[in-house]
Protein backbone atom coordinates (compact mmCIF):
# COMPACT_ATOMS: atom_id res chain seq x y z
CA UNK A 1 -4.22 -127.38 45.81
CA UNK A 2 -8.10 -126.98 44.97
CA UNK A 3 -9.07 -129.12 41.94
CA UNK A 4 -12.79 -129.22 41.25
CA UNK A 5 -14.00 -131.79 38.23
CA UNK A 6 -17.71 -131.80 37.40
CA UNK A 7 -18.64 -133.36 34.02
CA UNK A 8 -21.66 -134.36 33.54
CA UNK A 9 -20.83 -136.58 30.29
CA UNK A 10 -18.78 -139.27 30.28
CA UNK A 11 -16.40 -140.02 27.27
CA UNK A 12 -17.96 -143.17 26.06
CA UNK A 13 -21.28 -141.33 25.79
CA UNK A 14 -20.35 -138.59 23.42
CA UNK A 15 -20.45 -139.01 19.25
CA UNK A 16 -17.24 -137.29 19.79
CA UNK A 17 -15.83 -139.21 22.57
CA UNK A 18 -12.88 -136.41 23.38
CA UNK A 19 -12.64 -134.58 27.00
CA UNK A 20 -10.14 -131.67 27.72
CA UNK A 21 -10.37 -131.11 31.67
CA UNK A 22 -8.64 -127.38 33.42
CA UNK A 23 -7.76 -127.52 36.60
CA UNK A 24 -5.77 -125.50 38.73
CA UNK A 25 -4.03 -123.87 42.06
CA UNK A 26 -4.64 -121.78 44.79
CA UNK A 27 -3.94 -117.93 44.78
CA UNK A 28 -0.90 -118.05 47.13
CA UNK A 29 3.10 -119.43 48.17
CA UNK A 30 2.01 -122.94 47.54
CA UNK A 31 5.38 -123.76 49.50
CA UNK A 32 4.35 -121.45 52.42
CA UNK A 33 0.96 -122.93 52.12
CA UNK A 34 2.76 -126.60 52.73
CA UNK A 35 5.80 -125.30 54.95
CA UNK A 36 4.81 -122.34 56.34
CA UNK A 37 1.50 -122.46 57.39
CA UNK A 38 2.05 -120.43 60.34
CA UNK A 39 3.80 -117.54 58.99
CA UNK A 40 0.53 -117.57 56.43
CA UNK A 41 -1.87 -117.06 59.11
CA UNK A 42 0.55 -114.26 61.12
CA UNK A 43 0.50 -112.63 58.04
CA UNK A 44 -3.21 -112.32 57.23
CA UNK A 45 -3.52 -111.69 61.25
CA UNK A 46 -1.84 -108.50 60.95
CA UNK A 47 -3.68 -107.04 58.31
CA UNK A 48 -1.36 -108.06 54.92
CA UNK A 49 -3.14 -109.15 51.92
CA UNK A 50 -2.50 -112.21 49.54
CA UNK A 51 -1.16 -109.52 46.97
CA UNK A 52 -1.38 -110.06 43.20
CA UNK A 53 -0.49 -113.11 41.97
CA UNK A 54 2.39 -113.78 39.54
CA UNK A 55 -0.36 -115.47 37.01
CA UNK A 56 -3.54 -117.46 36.41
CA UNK A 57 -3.38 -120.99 35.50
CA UNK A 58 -5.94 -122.74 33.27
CA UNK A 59 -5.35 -126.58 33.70
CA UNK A 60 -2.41 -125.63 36.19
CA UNK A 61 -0.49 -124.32 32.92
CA UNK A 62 0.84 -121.23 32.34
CA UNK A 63 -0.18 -118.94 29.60
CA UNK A 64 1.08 -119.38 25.64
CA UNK A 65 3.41 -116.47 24.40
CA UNK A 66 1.04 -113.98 23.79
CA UNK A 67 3.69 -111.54 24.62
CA UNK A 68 7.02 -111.74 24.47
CA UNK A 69 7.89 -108.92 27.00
CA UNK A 70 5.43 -110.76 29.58
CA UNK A 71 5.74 -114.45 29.56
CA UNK A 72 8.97 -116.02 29.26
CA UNK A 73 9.84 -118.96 27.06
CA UNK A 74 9.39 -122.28 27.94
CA UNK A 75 5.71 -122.31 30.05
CA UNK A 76 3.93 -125.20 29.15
CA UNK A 77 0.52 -123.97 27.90
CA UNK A 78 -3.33 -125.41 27.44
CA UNK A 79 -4.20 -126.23 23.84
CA UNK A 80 -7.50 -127.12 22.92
CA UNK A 81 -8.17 -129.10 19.83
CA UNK A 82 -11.29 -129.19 18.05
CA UNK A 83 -13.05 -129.64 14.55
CA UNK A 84 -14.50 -127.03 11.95
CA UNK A 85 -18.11 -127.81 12.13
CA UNK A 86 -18.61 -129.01 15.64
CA UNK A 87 -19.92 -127.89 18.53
CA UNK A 88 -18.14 -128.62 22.41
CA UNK A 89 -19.60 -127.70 25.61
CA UNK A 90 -17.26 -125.88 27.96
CA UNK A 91 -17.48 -125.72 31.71
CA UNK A 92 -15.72 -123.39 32.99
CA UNK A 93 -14.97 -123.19 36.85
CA UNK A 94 -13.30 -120.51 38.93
CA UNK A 95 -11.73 -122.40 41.53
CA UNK A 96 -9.36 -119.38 42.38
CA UNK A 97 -9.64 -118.03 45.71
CA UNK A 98 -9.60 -114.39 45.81
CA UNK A 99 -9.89 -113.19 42.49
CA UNK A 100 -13.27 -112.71 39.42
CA UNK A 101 -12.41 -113.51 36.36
CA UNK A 102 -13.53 -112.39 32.95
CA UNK A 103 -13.62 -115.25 30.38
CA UNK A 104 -13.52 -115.16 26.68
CA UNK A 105 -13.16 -117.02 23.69
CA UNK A 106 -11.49 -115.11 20.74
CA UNK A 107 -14.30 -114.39 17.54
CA UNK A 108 -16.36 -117.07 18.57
CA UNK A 109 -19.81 -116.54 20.88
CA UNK A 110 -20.41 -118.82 24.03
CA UNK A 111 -24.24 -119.72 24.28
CA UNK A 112 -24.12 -120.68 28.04
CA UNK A 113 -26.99 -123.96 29.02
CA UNK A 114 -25.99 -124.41 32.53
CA UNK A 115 -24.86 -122.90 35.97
CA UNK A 116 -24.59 -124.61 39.05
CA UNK A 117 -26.56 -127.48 38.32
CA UNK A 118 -29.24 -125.62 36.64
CA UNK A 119 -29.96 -124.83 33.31
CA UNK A 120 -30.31 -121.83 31.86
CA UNK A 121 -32.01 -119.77 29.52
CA UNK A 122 -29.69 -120.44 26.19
CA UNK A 123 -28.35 -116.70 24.64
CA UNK A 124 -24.81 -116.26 23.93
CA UNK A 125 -22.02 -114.31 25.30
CA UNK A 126 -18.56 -112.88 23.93
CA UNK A 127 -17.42 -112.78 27.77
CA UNK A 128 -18.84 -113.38 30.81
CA UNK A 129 -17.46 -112.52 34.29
CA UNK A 130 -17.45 -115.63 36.79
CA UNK A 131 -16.88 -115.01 40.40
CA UNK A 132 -14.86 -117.11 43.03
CA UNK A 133 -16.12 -120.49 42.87
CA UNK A 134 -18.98 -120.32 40.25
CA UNK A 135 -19.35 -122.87 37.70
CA UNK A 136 -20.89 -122.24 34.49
CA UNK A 137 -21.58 -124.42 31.27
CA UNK A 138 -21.39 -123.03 27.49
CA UNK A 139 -21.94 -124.40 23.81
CA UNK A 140 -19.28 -122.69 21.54
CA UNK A 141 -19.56 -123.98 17.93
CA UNK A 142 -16.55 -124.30 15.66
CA UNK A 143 -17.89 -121.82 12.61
CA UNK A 144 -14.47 -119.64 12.38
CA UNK A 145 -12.00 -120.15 9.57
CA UNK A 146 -9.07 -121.69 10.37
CA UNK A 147 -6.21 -119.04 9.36
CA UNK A 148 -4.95 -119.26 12.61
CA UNK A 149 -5.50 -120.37 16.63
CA UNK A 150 -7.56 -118.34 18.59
CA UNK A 151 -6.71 -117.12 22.70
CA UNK A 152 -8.59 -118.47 24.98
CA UNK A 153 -8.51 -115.84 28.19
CA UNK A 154 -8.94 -115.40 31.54
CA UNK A 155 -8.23 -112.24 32.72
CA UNK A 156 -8.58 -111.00 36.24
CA UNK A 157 -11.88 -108.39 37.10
CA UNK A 158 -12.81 -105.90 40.11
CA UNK A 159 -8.87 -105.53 40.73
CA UNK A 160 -6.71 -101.93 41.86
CA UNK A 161 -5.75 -99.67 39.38
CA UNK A 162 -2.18 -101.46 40.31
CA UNK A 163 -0.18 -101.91 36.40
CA UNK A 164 0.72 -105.50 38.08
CA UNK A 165 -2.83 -106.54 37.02
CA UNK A 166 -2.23 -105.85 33.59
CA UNK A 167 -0.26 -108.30 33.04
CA UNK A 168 -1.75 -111.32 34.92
CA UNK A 169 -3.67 -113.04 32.43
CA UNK A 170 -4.36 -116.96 31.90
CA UNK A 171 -4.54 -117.51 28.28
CA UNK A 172 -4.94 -120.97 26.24
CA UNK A 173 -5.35 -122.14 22.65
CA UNK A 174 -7.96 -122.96 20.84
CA UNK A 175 -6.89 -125.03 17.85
CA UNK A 176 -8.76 -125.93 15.09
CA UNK A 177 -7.62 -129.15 13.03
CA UNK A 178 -7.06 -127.55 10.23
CA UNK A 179 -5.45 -124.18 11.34
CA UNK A 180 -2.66 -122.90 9.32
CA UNK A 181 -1.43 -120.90 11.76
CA UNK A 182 -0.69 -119.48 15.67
CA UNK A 183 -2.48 -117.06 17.63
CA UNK A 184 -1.08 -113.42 17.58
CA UNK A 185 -1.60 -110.07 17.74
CA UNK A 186 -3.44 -108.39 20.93
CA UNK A 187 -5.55 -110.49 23.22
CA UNK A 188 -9.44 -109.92 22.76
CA UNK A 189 -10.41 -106.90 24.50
CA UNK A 190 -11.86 -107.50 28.12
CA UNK A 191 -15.04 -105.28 29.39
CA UNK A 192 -14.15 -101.13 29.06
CA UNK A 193 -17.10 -100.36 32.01
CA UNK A 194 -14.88 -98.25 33.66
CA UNK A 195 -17.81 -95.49 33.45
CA UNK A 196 -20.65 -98.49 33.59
CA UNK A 197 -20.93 -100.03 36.98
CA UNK A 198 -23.99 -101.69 35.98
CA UNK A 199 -22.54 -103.91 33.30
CA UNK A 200 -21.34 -106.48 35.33
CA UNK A 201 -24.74 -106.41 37.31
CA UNK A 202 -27.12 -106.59 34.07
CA UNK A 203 -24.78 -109.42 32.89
CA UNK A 204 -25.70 -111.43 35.93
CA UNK A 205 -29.70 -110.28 36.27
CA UNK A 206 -29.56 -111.69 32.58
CA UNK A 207 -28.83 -115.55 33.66
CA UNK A 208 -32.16 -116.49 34.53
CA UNK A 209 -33.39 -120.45 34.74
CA UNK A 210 -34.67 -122.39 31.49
CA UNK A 211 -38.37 -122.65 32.57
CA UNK A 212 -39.55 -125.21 29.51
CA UNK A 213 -36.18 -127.75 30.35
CA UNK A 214 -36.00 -130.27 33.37
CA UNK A 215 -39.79 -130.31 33.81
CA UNK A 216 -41.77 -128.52 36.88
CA UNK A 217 -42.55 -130.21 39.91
CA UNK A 218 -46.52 -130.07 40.89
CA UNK A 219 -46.08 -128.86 44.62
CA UNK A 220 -45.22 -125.23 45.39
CA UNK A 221 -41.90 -125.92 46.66
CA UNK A 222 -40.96 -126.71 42.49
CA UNK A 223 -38.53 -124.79 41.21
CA UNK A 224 -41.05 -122.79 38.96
CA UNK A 225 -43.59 -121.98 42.01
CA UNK A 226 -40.99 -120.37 44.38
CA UNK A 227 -42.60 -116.93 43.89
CA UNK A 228 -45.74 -117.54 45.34
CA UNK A 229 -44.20 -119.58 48.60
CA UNK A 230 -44.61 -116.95 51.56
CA UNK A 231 -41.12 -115.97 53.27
CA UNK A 232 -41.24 -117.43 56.73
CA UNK A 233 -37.76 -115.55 58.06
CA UNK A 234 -35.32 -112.99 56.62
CA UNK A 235 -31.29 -112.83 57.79
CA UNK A 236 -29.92 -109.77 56.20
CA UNK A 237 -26.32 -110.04 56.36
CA UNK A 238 -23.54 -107.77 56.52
CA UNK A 239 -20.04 -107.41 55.36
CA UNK A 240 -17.79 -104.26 56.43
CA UNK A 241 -14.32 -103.48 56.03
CA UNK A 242 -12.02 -105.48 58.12
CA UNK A 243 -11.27 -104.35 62.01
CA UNK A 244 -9.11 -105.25 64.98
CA UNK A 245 -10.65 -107.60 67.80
CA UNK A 246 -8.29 -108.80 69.97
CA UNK A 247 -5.18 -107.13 68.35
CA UNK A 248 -5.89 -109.08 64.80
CA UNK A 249 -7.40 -108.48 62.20
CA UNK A 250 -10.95 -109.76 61.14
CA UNK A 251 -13.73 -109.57 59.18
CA UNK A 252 -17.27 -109.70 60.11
CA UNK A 253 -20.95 -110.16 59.08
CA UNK A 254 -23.40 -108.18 61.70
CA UNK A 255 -20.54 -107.56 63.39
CA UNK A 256 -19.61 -110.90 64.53
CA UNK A 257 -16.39 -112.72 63.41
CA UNK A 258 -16.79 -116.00 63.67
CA UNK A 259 -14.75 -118.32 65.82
CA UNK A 260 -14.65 -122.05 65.10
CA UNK A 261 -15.15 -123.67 67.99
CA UNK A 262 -12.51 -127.21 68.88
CA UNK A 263 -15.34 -129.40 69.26
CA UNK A 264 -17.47 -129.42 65.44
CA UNK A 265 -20.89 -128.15 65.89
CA UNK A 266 -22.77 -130.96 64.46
CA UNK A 267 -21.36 -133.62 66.82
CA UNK A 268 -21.73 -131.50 69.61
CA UNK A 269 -25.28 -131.50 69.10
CA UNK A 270 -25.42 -135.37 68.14
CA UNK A 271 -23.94 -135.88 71.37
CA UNK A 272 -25.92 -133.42 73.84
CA UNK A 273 -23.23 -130.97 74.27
CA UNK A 274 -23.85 -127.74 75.17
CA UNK A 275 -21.89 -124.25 75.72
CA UNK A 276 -19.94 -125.11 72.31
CA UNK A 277 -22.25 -122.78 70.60
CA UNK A 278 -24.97 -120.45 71.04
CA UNK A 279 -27.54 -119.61 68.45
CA UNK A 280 -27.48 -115.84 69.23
CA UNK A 281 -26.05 -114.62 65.69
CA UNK A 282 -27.70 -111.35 64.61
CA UNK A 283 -30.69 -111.99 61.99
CA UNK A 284 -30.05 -108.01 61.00
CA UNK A 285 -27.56 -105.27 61.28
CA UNK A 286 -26.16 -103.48 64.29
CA UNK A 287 -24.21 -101.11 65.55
CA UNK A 288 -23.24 -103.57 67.99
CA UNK A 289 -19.12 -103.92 69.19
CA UNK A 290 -17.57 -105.97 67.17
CA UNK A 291 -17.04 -109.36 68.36
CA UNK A 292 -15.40 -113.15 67.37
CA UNK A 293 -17.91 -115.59 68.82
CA UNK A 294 -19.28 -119.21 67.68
CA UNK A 295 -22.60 -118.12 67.33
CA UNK A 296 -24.94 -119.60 64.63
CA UNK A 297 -28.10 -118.94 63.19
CA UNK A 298 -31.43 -120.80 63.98
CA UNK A 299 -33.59 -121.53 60.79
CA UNK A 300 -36.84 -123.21 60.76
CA UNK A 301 -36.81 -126.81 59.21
CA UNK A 302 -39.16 -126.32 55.88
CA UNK A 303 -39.19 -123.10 56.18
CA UNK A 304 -38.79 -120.65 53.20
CA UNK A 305 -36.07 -118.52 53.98
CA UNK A 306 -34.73 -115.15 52.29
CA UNK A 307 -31.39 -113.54 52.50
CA UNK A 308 -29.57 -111.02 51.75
CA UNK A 309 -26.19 -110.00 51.85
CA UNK A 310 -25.19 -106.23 52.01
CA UNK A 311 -21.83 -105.11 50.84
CA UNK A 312 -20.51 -102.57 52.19
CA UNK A 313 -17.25 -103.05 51.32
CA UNK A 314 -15.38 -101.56 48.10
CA UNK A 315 -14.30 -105.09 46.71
CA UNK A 316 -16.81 -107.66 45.07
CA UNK A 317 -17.84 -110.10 47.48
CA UNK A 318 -19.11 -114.03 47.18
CA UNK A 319 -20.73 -115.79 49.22
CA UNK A 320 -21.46 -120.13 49.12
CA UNK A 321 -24.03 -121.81 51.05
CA UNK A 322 -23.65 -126.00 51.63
CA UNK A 323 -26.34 -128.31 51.73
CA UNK A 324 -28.72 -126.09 49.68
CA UNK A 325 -29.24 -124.00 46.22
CA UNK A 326 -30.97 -121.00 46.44
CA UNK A 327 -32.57 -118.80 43.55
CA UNK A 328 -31.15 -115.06 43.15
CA UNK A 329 -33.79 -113.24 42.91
CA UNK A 330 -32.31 -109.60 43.16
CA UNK A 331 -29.07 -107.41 43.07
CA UNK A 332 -28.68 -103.45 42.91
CA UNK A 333 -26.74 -101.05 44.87
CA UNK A 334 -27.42 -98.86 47.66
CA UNK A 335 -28.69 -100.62 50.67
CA UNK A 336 -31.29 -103.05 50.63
CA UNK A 337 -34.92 -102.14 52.41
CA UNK A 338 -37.86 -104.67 52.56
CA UNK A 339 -39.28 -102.07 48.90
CA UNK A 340 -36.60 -103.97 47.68
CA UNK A 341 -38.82 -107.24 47.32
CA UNK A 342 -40.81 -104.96 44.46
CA UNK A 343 -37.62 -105.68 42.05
CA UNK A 344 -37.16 -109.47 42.96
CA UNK A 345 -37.51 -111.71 40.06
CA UNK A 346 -40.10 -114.21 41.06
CA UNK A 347 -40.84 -116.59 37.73
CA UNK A 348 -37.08 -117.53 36.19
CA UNK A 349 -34.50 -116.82 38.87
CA UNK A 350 -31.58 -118.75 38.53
CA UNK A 351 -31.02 -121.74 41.09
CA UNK A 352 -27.61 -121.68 42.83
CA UNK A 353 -25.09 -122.27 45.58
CA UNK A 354 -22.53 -119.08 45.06
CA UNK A 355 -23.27 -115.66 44.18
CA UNK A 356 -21.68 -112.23 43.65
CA UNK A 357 -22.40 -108.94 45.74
CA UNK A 358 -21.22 -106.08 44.28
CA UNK A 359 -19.38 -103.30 46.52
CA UNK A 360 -22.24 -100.98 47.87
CA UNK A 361 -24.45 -102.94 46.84
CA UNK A 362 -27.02 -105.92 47.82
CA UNK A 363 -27.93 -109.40 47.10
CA UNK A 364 -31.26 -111.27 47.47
CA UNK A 365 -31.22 -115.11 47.60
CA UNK A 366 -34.52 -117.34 48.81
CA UNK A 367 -33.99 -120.78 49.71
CA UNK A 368 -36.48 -124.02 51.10
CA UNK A 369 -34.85 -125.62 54.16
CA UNK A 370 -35.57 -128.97 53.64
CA UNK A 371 -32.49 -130.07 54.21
CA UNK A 372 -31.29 -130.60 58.22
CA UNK A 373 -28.29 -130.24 59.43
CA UNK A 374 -25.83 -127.07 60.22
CA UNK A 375 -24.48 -125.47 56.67
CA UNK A 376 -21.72 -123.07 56.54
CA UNK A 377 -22.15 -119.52 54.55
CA UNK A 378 -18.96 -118.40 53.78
CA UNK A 379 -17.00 -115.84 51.70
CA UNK A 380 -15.51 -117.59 48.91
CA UNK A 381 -11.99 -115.16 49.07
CA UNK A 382 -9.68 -116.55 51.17
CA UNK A 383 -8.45 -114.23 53.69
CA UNK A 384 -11.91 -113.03 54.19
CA UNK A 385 -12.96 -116.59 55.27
CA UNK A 386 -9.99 -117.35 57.36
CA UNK A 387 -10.56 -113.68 58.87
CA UNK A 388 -13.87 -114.48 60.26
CA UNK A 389 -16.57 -113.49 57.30
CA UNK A 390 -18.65 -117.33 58.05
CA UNK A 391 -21.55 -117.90 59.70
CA UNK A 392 -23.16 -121.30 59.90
CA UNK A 393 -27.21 -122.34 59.63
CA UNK A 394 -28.87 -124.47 62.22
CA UNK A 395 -31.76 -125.81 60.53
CA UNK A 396 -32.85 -128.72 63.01
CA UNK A 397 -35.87 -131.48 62.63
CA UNK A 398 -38.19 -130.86 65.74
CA UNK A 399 -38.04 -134.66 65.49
CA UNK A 400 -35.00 -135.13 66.43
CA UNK A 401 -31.39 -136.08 64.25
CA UNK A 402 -30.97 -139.17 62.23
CA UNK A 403 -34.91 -139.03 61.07
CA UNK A 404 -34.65 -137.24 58.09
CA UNK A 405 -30.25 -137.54 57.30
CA UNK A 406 -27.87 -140.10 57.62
CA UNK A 407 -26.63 -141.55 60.85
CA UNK A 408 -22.92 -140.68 61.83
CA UNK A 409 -19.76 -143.26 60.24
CA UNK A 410 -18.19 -145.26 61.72
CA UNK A 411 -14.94 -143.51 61.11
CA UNK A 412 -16.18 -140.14 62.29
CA UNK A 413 -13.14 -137.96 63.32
CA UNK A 414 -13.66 -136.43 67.08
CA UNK A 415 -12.15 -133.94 68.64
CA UNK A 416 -12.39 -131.02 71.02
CA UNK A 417 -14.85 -132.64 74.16
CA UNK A 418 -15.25 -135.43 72.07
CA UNK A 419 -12.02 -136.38 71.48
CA UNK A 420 -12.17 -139.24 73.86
CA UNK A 421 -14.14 -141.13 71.65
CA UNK A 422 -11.78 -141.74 68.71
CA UNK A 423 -11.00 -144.93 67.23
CA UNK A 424 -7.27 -145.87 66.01
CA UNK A 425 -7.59 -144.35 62.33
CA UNK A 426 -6.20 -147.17 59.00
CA UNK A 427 -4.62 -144.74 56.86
CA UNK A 428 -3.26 -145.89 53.00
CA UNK A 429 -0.87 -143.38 51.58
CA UNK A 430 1.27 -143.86 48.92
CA UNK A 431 4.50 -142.84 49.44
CA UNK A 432 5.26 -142.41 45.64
CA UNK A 433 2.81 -140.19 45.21
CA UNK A 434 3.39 -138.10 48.46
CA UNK A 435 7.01 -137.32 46.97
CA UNK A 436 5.80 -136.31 43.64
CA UNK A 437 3.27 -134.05 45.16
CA UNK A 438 6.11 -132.16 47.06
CA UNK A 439 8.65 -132.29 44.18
CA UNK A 440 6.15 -130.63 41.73
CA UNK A 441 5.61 -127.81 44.28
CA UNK A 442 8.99 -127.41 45.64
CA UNK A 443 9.15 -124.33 43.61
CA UNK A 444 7.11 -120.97 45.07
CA UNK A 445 4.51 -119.99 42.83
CA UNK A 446 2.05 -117.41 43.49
CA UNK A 447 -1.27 -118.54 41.51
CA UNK A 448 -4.52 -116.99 41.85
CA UNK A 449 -7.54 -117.96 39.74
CA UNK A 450 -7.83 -120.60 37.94
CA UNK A 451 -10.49 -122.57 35.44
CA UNK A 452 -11.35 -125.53 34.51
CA UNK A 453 -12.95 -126.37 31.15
CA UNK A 454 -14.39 -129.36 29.84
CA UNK A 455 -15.04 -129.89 26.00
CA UNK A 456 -17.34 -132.44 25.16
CA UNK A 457 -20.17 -132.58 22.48
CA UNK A 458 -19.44 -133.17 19.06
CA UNK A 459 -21.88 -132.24 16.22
């Protein structure tokens, strides 16, 4: 089960001191996922997909009653209370793991502030679509009437025409204090851009970073300076539909599928191994055979790197990068060329670790490598990632490790080559909560998506 909790307030800081946290569940048999771990993997091996997912959770609850044909009696449901007059900030997360979701907030606008860790230039939205494993931050004032509770919805994006989807929607409560009634009637209508595939994309090119908050830093690598930093590498990377190497299927990017190694790649290079990896992975793309390899790429330590991702795929794609944030400085579809740089939005790009690619279409990130170490780019879906679509960064200190990062703990796990070096591991488990754990997912659930939203400032 992926949780993810990220407020920024605490409780005791707030002139409202109330804090509603969502959480939530992963997008497939959480009993196979605990039991049958194997028969998950021969599954996505021979080409099956997770399939749709009986619902989405917000806060690992169910949806309310919205329908009575849909959602049968009894779910335990999110409600969110809140005062006439106030104003809460909600962060919402998609910690699903295959799905986008669109998210809305019956008759009342969402001025989002924040997104990653950055914030952003304030203008409301009535929805907004948020990707697998973004994170985004909204003000929502309490100026409706209170004749009744309003639906708070998730509701699943980018899916097949399949009439499954229709009915897979996570929907909460909003409730003022003073409401004299419940929620009814239809849900509040998602995005009709059947006809406009650009909707989606303007809605992201419009989240740009508040220039005039958080306060510039004088040298060029600050975050309002990155346009004028010279690119010293580009990796343009891509994603095709899946293939068969080795009689299973896998995804690629360049047409490499990546193969994790037994012994990690960082302590293989703390310790002077070699022939664990090579750092032969493609910078651009070929029409090479399609291989699984542990191959890395080699970035230069303060350099100023630019990538892009090319989709070539007919699903939405998105892709996280550890250790680092990177601005987005461009999206569009078709396939990227270096004319593309003309479009790039060099002055308020928003600063990030996750971002969308639309299907036929590209992506354009820049990013400062001042941070050493070897960071995994991944595709946030799933069966994607466990199919191969990874590739990890190698951005070393020509002065050698442990100048500029931490040395290694003392209770470092080793394996592969290195598993001689172990040390007898202390683990504390409690056995109480071990049982719960397993009782409260005995039952199989199919989950997908899932946010989590955090209600905090008062007026």
């Amino acid at each position: 089960v992926f949780t993810a909790i990220n407020t920024s307030i605490s409780s005791n800081e707030l002139s409202d001191p109330w804090t509603v946290i969502f959480l939530n569940t992963l997008p497939l048999c959480l009993r196979s996922a605990l039991c049958h771990l194997q028969e998950l993997r021969d599954m996505l091996d021979d080409g099956k997909d997770l399939g749709i997912p009986d619902g989405i959770l917000i806060n690992a609850k169910g949806p309310c009653r919205y329908d009575t044909t849909l959602v049968p009696e009894g779910l335990q449901y999110e409600i969110v209370g809140v005062e006439p007059g106030k104003t809460y900030c909600f962060r919402v997360h998609n910690v699903g793991t295959s799905t986008s979701l669109n998210f809305r907030i019956q008759n009342h606008n969402m001025r989002l502030v924040e997104a990653e860790g950055t914030y952003t230039y304030q203008q409301n939205y009535t929805n907004l679509d948020i990707h697998v494993g973004q994170s985004y931050s909204f003000l929502v004032s309490m100026d409706q009437n209170a004749s009744t509770d309003y639906y708070i919805v998730a509701s699943p994006r980018f899916v097949s025409s399949e009439a499954r989807w229709h009915d897979v929607n996570g929907v909460a409560i909003l409730q003022y204090s003073n409401s004299k009634g419940s929620a009814s009637g239809p849900l509040p209508d998602a995005p009709d851009d059947f006809y406009d595939k650009y909707y989606s994309m303007n809605q992201a090119r419009s989240i740009r970073m508040n220039v005039s908050s958080g306060a510039a830093r004088p040298n060029p690598q600050g975050s309002f300076r990155y346009g004028s930093i010279n690119i010293t590498q580009t990796f343009v990377l891509k994603n095709e539909s899946p293939l068969r190497i080795d009689g299973k299927r896998r995804r690629t990017i360049n047409r490499v599928s990546y193969s994790p190694p037994e012994t990690p790649l960082r302590l293989a290079d703390l310790h002077n191994l070699t022939g664990v990896y090579k750092t032969d992975f493609p910078t651009m793309p070929s029409n090479a055979p399609p291989r699984r390899a542990s191959s890395v790429l080699n970035a230069s330590y303060k350099g100023f790197l630019e990538m892009v991702f090319q989709n070539n795929e007919t699903d939405v794609q998105t892709y996280h990068l550890d250790g680092y944030s990177f601005f987005v400085v461009g999206m569009d579809y078709g396939e990227w060329t270096p004319n593309s740089r003309g479009s790039y939005n060099k002055w308020d790009a928003i600063s990030r670790s996750t971002t969308q690619v639309f299907p036929g279409g590209w992506t354009a990130v820049l990013v400062s490598l001042d941070n050493v170490g070897i960071w995994n780019i991944r595709a946030e879906k799933l069966d994607n990632w466990y199919n191969g679509q990874e590739v990890y960064v190698k951005v070393a200190d020509p002065l050698g490790y442990n100048v500029t990062e931490m040395i290694a703990p003392d209770n470092t796990l080793y394996c592969g080559l290195l598993e001689h070096l172990q040390k007898p591991q202390i683990h504390e488990t409690s056995k109480k909560s071990s049982g719960h754990a397993v009782a409260r997912w005995s039952t199989q659930l199919l989950a997908t998506v899932s946010l989590i939203v955090t209600a905090v400032i008062g007026s």
